[in-house]
Structure formats: structure tokens, C-alpha cells
C-alpha atoms as a PDB file:
ATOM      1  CA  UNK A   1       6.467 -20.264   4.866  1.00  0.00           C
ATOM      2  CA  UNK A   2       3.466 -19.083   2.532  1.00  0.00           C
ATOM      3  CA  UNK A   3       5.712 -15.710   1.127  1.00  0.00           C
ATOM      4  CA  UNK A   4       2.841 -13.542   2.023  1.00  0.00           C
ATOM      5  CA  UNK A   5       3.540 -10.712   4.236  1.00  0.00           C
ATOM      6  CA  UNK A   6       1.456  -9.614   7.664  1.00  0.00           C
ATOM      7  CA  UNK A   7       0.607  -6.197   6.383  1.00  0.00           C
ATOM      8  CA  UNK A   8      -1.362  -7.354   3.852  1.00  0.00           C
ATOM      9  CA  UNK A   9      -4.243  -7.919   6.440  1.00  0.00           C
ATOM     10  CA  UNK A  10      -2.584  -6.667   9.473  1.00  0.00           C
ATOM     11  CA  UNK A  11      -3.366  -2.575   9.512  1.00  0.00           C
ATOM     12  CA  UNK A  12      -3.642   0.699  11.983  1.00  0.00           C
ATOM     13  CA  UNK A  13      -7.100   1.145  13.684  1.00  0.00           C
ATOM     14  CA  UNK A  14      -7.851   4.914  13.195  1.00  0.00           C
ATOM     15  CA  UNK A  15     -10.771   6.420  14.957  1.00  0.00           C
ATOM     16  CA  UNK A  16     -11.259  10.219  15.400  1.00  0.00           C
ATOM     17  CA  UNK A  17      -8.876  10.529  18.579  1.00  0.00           C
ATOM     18  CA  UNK A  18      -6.398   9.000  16.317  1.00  0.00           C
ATOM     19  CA  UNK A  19      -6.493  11.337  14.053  1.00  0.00           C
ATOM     20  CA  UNK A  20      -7.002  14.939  16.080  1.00  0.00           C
ATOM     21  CA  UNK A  21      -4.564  13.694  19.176  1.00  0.00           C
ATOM     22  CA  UNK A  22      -1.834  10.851  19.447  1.00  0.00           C
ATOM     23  CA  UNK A  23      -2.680   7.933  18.018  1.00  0.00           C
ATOM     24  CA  UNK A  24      -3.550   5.048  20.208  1.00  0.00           C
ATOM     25  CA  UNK A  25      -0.810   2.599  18.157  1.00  0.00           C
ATOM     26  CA  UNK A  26      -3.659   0.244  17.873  1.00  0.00           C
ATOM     27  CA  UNK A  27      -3.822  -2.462  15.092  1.00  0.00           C
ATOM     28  CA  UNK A  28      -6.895  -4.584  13.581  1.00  0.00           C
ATOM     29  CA  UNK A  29      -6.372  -8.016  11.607  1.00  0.00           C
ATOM     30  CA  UNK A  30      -8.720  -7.696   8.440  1.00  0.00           C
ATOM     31  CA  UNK A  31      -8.974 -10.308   6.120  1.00  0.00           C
ATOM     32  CA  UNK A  32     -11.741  -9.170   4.354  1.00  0.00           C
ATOM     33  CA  UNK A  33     -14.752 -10.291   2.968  1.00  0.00           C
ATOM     34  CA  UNK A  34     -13.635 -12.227   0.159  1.00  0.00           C
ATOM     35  CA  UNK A  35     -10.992 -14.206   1.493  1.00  0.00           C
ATOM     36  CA  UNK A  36     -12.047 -17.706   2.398  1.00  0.00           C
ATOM     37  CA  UNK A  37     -10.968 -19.605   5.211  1.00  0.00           C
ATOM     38  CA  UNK A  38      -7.847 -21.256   3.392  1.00  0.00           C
ATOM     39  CA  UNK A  39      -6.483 -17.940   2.660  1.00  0.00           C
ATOM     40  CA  UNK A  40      -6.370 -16.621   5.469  1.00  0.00           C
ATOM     41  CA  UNK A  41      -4.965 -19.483   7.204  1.00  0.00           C
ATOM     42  CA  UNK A  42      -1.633 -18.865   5.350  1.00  0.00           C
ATOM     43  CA  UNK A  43      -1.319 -15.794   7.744  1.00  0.00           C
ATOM     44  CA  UNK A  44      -0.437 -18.457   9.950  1.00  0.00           C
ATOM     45  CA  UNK A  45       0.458 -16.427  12.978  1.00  0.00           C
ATOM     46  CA  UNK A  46      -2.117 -13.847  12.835  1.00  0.00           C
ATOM     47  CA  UNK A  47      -4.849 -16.634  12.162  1.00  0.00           C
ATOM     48  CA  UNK A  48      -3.984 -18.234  15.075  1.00  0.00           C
ATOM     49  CA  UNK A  49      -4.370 -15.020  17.303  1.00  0.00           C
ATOM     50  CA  UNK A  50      -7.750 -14.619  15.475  1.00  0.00           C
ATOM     51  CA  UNK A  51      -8.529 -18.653  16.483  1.00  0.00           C
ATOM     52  CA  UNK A  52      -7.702 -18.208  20.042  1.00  0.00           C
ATOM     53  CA  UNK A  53      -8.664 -15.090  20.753  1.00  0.00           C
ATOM     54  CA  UNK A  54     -11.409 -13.485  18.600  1.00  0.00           C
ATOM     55  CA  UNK A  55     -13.314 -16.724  17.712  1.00  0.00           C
ATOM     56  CA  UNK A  56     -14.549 -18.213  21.273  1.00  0.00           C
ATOM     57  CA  UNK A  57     -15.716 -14.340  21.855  1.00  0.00           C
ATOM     58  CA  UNK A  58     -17.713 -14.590  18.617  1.00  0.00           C
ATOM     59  CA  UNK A  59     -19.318 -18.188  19.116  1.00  0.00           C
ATOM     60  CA  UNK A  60     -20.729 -16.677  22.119  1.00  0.00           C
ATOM     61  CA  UNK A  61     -23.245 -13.390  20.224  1.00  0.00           C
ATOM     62  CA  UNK A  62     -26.366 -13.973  19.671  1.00  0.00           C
ATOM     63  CA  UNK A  63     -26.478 -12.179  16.860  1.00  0.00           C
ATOM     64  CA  UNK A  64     -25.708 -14.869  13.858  1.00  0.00           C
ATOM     65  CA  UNK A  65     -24.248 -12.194  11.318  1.00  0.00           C
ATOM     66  CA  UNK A  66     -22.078 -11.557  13.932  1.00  0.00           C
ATOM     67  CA  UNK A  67     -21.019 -15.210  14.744  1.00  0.00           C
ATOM     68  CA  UNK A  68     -20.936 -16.020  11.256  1.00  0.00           C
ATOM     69  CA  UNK A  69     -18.399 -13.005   9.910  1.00  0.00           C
END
């Protein structure tokens, strides 16, 4: 265990409808733009979701900011 909590990167994903209506209950994983890839691996469940699912998506864009970050 690394002793660092989820909701230090794990946090609500507000929009406008959030805020006026019911919120949506929706959640992003940010680990921000300084943390390097170690560091964020010690979120170990959360990087895996990020591995599996968000990664392969992001290989795929054209775009290579968007790969990249």
C-alpha cells in the first residue's frame, strides 16, 4: 500500500447542469500536470482504470498533444 488516498486525484466533474439541476454524480481521475508517471502509478487502482481504459482511446487521436497528455 503507497498511504496515499484516491481523492487526492480522484474528484467530481462539474459542468453547468451540475451546478443549476442535479448533479450527474460523475467523477474525473486528474493527476495533473506535474505528476510524472511514477507518481501516479502509486494510485494503483485508479492508474490501472486509466491504463485500460483511457490510454488505448488516446493512442488512437491524431492529434499528438492529445496522445501525449
Amino acid at each position: 500500500m503507497h498511504g496515499k488516498p484516491n481523492n487526492d486525484v480522484l474528484k467530481p466533474s462539474l459542468n453547468g447542469f451540475d451546478l443549476m439541476r442535479r448533479p450527474r454524480g460523475v467523477w474525473m481521475i486528474d493527476f495533473g500536470t506535474m505528476m510524472d508517471v511514477e507518481e501516479s502509478a502509486l494510485y494503483e487502482i485508479l492508474f490501472q482504470h486509466v491504463v485500460q481504459n483511457v490510454k488505448p482511446e488516446r493512442d488512437t487521436n491524431n492529434r499528438d498533444q492529445y496522445r501525449k497528455f
